[in-house]
Protein backbone atom coordinates (compact mmCIF):
# COMPACT_ATOMS: atom_id res chain seq x y z
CA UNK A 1 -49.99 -34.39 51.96
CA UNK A 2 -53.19 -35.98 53.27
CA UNK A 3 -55.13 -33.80 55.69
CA UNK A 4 -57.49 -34.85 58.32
CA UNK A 5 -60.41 -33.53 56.65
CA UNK A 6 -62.00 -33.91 53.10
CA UNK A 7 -64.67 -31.22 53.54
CA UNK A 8 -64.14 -27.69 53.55
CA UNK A 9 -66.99 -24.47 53.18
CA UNK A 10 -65.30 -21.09 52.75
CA UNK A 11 -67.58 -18.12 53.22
CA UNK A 12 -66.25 -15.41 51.50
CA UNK A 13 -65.27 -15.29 47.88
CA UNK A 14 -62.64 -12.98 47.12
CA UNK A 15 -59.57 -13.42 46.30
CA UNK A 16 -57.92 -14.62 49.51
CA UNK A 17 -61.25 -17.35 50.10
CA UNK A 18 -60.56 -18.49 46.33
CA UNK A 19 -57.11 -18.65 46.74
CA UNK A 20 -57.14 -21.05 49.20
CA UNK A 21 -60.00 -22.82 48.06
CA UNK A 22 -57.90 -23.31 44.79
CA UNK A 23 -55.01 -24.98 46.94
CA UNK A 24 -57.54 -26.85 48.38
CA UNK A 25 -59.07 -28.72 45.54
CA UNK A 26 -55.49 -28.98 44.75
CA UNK A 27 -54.79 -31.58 47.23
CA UNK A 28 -58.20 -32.85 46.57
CA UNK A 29 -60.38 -31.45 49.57
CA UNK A 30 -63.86 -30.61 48.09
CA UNK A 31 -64.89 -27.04 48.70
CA UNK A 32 -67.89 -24.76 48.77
CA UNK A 33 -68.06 -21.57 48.18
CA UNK A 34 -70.57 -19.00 49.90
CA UNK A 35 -70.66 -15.35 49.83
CA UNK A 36 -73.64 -12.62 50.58
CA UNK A 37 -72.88 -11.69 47.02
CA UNK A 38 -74.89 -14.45 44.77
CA UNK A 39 -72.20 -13.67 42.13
CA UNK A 40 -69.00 -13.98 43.57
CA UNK A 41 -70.64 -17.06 45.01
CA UNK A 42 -71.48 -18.15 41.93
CA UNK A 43 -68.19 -17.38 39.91
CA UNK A 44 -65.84 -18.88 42.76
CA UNK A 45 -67.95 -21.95 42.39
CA UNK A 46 -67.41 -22.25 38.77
CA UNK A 47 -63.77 -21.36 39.80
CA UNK A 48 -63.07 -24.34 42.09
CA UNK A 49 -65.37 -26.58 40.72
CA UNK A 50 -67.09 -26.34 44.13
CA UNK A 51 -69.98 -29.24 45.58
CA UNK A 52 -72.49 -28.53 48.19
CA UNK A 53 -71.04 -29.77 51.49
CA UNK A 54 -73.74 -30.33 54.36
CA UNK A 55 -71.26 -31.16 57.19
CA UNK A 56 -68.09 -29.53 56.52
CA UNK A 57 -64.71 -30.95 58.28
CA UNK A 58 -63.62 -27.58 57.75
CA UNK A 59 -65.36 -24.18 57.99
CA UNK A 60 -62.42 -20.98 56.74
CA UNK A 61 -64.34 -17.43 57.47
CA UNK A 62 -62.44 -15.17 54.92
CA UNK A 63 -64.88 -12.07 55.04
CA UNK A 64 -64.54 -8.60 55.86
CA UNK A 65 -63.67 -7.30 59.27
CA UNK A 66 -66.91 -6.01 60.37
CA UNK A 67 -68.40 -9.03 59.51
CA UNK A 68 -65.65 -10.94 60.86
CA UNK A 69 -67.20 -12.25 64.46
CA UNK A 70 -71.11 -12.87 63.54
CA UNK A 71 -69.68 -15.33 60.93
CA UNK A 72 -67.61 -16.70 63.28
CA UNK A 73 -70.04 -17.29 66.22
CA UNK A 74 -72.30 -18.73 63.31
CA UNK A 75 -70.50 -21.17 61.63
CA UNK A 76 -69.24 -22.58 65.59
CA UNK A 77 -73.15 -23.15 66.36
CA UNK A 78 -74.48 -24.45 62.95
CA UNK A 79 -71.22 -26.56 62.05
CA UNK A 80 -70.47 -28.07 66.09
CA UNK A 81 -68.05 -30.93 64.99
CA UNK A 82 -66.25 -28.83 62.38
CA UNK A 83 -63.03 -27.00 62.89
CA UNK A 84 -63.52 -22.99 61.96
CA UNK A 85 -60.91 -20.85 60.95
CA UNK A 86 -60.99 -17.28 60.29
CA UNK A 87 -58.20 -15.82 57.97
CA UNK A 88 -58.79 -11.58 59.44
CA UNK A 89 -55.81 -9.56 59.60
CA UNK A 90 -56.67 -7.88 62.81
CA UNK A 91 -57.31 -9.99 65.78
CA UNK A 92 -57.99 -8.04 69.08
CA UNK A 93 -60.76 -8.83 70.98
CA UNK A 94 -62.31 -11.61 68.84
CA UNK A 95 -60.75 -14.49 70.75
CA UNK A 96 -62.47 -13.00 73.90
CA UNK A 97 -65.72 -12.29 72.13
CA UNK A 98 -66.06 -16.00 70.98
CA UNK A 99 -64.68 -17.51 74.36
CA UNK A 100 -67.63 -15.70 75.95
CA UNK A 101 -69.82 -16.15 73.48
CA UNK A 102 -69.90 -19.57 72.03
CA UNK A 103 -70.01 -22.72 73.49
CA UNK A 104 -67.52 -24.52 71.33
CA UNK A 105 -64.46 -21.84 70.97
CA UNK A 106 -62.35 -24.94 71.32
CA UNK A 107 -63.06 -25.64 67.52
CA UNK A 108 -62.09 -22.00 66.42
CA UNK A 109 -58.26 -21.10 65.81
CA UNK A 110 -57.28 -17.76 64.33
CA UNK A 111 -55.26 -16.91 61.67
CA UNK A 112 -53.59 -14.56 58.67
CA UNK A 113 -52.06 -15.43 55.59
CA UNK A 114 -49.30 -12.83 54.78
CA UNK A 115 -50.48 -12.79 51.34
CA UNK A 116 -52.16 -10.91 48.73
CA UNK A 117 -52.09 -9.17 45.33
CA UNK A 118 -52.81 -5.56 44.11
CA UNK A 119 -56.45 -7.04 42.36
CA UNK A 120 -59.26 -8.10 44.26
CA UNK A 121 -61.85 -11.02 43.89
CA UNK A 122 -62.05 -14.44 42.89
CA UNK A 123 -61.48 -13.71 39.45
CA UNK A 124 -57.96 -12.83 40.51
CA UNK A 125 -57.37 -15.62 42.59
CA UNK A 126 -54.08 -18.45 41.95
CA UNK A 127 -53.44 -21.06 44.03
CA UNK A 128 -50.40 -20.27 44.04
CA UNK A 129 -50.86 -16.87 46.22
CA UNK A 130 -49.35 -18.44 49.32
CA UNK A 131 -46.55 -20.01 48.30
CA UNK A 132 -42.94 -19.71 50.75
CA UNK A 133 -45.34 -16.76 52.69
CA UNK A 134 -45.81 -16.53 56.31
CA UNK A 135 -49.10 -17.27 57.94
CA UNK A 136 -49.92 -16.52 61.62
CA UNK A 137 -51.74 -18.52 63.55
CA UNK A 138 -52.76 -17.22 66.95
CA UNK A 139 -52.16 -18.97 70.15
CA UNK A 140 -55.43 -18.96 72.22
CA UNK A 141 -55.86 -21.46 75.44
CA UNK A 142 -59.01 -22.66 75.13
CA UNK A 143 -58.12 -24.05 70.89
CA UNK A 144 -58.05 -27.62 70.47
CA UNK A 145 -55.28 -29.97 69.41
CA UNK A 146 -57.60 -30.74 66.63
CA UNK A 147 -57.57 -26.93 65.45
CA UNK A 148 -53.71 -26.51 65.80
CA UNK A 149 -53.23 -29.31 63.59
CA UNK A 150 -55.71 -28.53 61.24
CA UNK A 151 -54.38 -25.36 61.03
CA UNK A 152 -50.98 -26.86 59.84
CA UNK A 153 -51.92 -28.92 57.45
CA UNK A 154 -54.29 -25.94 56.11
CA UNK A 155 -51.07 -24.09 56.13
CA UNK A 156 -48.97 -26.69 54.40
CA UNK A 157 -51.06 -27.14 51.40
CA UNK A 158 -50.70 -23.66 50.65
CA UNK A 159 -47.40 -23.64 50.84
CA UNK A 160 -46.28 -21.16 53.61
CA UNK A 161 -45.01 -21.59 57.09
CA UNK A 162 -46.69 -21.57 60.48
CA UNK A 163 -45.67 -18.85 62.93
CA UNK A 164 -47.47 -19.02 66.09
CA UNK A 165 -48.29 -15.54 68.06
CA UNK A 166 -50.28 -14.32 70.53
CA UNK A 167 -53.05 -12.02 68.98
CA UNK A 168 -51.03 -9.20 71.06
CA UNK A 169 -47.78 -9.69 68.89
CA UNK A 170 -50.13 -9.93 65.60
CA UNK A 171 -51.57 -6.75 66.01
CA UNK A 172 -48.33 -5.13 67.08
CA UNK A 173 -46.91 -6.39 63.96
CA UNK A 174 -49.10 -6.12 61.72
């Protein structure tokens, strides 16, 4: 598979960020890493034989919930031409909070890997974590064709399957 974009910066390094980032370089995207923790940083790097990327194609947001949003509304304004993702398992109220606060929610699609392991941490990442798994992807007006698709092709060279829900239905179901 040959995505759309080349370039990908994943901020957060745990095992879910490193896990993908893993699939990534797989299919020969080059990735950074970045974390607030200079190690994890450091050791995801070494991981996924990251590079420095200036202008990212693709920014994935796979931090903590709390966090979740400033990252979000962050990456949107410092990275304008590059798709952001965010991979949080609860989604209420953040597609409204970057609608109203950002001035390029058209480049942001949310989603969730159905995916993980009992170990945390990059150190416990595989790329194969996502293989035949679900992944939502949360249908929001306002996301761009450009988003949807790069969402699927994220998606596909993982190795799971797309479902599409409203962020209503995720929460409900998750």
């Amino acid at each position: 598979m040959n995505p759309s974009f080349s370039t990908a910066k994943i901020i957060g390094s745990g095992l879910i960020g490193t896990s993908i980032a893993l699939s990534l370089k797989a299919a020969g995207v080059s990735v950074q890493m970045q974390d607030l923790d200079s190690n994890a940083e450091r050791l995801a790097m070494d991981l996924v034989h990251g590079s420095v990327i200036s202008d990212p194609d693709l920014v994935l947001v796979c931090a903590s919930i709390d966090a979740n949003l400033d990252l979000v509304l962050k990456s949107l304004k410092e990275y304008p031409r590059s798709i952001v993702i965010d991979i949080s398992s609860v989604k209420s109220n953040l597609l409204d909070e970057v609608a109203k606060l950002s001035d390029n929610a058209q480049n942001f699609i949310s989603s969730h890997p159905m995916a993980g392991r009992e170990v945390s941490g990059a150190e416990s990442a595989r790329a194969d974590l996502f293989l035949g798994r679900a992944w939502i992807g949360i249908e929001f007006a306002s996301t761009s064709n450009l988003g949807k698709q790069t969402l699927s092709e994220l998606v596909g060279i993982c190795g799971s399957t797309l479902y599409w829900l409203t962020a209503e239905e995720h929460d409900q179901t998750v």
